[in-house]
PDB file of N, CA and C in Angstrom:
ATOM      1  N   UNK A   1     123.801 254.803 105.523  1.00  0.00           N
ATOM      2  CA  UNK A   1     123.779 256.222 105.205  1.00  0.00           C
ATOM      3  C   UNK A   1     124.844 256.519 104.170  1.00  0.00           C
ATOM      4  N   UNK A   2     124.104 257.204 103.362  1.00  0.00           N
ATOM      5  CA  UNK A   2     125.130 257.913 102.204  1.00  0.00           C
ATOM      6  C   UNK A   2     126.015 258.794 102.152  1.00  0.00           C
ATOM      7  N   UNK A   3     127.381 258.732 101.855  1.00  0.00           N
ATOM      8  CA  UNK A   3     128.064 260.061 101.936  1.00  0.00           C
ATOM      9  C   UNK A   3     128.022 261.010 101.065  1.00  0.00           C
ATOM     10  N   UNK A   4     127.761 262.763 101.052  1.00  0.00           N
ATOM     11  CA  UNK A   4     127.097 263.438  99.896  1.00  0.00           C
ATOM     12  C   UNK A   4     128.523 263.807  99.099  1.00  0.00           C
ATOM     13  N   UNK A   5     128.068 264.151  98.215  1.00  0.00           N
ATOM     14  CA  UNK A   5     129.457 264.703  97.079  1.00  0.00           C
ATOM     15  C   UNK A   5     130.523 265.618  97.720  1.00  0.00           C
ATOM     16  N   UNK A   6     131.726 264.907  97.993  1.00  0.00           N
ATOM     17  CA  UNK A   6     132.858 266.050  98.706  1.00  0.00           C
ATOM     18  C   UNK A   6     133.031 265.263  99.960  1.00  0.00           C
ATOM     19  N   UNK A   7     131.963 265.162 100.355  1.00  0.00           N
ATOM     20  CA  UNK A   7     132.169 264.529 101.526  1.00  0.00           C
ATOM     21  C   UNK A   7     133.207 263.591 101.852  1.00  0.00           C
ATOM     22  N   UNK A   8     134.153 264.074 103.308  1.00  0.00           N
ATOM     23  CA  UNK A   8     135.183 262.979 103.476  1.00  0.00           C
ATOM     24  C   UNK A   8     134.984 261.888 104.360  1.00  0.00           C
ATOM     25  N   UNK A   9     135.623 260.614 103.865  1.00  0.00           N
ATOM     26  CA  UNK A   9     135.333 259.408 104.480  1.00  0.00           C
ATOM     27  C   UNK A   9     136.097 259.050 105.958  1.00  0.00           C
ATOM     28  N   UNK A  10     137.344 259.722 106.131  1.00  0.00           N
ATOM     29  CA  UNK A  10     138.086 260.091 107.131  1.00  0.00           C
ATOM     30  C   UNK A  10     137.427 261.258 108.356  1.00  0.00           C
ATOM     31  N   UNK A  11     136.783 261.754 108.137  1.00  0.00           N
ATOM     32  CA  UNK A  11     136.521 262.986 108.832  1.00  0.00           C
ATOM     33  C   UNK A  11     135.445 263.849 108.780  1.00  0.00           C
ATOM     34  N   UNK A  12     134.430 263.086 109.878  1.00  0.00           N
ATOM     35  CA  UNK A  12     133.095 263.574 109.893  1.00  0.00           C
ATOM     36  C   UNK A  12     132.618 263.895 111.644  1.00  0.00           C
ATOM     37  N   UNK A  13     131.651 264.411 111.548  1.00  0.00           N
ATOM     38  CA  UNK A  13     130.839 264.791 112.656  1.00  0.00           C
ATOM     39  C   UNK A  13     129.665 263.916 112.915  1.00  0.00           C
ATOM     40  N   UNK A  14     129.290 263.561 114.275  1.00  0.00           N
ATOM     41  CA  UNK A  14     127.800 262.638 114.112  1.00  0.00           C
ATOM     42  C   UNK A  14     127.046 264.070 115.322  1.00  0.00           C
ATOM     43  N   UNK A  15     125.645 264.046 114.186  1.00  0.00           N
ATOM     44  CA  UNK A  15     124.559 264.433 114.947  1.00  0.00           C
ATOM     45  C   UNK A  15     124.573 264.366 116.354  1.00  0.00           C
ATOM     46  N   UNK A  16     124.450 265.561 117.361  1.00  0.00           N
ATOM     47  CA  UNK A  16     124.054 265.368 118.554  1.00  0.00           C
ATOM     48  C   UNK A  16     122.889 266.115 119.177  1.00  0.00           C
ATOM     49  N   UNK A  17     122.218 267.288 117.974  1.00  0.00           N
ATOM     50  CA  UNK A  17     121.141 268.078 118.415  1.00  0.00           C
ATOM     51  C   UNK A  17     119.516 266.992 117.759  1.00  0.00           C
ATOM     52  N   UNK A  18     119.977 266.357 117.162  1.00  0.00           N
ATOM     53  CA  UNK A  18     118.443 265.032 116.872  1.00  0.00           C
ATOM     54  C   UNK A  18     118.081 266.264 115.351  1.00  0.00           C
ATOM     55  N   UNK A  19     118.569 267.315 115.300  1.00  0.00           N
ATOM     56  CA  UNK A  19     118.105 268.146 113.905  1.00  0.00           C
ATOM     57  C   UNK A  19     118.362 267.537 112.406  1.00  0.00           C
ATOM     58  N   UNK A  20     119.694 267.083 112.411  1.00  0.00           N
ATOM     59  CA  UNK A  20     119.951 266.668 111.331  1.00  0.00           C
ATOM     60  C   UNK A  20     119.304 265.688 110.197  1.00  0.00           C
ATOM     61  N   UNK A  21     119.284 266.020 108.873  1.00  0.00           N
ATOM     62  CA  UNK A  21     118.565 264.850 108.207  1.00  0.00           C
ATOM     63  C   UNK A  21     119.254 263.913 107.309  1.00  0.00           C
ATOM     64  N   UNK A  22     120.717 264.108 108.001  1.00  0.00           N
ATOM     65  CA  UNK A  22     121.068 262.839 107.027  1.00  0.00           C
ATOM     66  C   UNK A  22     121.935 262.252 108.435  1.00  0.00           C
ATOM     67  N   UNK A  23     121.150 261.760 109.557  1.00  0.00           N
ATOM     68  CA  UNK A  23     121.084 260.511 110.813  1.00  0.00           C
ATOM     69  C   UNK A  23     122.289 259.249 110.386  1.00  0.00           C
ATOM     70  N   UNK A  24     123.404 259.339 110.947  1.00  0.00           N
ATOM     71  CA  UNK A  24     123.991 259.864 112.167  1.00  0.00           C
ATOM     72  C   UNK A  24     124.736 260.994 112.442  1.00  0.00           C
ATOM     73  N   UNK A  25     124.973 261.102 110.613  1.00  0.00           N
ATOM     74  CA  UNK A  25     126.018 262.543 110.427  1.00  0.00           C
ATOM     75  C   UNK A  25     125.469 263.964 110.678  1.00  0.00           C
ATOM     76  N   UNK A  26     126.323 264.694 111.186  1.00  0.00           N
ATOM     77  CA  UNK A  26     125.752 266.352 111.282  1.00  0.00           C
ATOM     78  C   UNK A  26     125.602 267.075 110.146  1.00  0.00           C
ATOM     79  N   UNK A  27     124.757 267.539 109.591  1.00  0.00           N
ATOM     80  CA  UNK A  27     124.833 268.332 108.538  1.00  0.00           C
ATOM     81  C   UNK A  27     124.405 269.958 108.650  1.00  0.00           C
ATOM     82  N   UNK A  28     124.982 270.147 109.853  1.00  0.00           N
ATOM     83  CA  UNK A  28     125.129 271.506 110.350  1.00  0.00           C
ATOM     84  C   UNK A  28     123.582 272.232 110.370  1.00  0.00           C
ATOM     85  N   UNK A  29     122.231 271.607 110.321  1.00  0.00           N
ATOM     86  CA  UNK A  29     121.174 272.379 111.291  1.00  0.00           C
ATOM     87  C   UNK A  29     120.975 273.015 112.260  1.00  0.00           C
ATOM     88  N   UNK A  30     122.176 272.450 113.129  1.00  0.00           N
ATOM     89  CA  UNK A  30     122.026 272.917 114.500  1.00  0.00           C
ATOM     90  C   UNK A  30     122.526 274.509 114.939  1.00  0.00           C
ATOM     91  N   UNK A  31     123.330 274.887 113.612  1.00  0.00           N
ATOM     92  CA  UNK A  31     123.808 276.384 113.722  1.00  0.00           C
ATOM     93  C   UNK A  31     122.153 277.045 112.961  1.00  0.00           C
ATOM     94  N   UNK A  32     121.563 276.561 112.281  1.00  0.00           N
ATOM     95  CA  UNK A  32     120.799 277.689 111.592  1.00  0.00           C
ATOM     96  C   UNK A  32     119.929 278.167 112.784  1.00  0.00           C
ATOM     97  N   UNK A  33     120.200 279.596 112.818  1.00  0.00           N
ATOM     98  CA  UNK A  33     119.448 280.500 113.909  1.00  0.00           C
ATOM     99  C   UNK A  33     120.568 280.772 115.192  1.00  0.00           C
ATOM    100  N   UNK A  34     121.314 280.133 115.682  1.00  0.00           N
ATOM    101  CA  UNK A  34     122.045 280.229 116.400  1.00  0.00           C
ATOM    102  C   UNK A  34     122.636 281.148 117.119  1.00  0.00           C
ATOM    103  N   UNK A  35     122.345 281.438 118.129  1.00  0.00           N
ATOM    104  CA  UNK A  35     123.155 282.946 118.731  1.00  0.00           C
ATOM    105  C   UNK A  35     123.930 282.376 119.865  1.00  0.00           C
ATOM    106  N   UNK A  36     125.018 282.935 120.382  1.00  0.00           N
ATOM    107  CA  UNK A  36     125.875 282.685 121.373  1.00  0.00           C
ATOM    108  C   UNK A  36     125.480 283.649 122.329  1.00  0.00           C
ATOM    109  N   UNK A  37     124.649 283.622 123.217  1.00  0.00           N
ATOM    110  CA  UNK A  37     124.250 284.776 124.618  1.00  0.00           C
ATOM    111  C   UNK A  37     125.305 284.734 125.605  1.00  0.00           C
ATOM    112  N   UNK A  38     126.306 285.190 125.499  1.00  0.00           N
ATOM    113  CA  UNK A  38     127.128 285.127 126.981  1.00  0.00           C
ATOM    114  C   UNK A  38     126.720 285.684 128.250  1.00  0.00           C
ATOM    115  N   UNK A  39     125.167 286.522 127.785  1.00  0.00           N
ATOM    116  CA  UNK A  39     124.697 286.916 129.816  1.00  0.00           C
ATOM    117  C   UNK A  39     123.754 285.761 129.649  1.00  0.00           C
ATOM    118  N   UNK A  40     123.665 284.399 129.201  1.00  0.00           N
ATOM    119  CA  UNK A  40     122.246 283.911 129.872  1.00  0.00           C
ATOM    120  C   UNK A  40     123.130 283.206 130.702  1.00  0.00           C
TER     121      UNK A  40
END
């Protein structure tokens, strides 16, 4: 897997919602839509 432009080699996130498309890293899909419900 490729690292994208900017991207740091020290300090990354790995995918844990299976959304992401650059597998293993997170590339933050998992917020788009996202709401925090504190009554559910």
């Amino acid at each position: 897997t490729e690292f994208g432009e900017g991207a740091s080699k020290e300090h990354f996130d790995l995918c844990r919602c299976g959304g992401s498309k650059n597998k293993p890293f997170c590339d933050g899909t998992h917020w788009n839509g996202f709401r925090d419900d504190k009554n559910a």
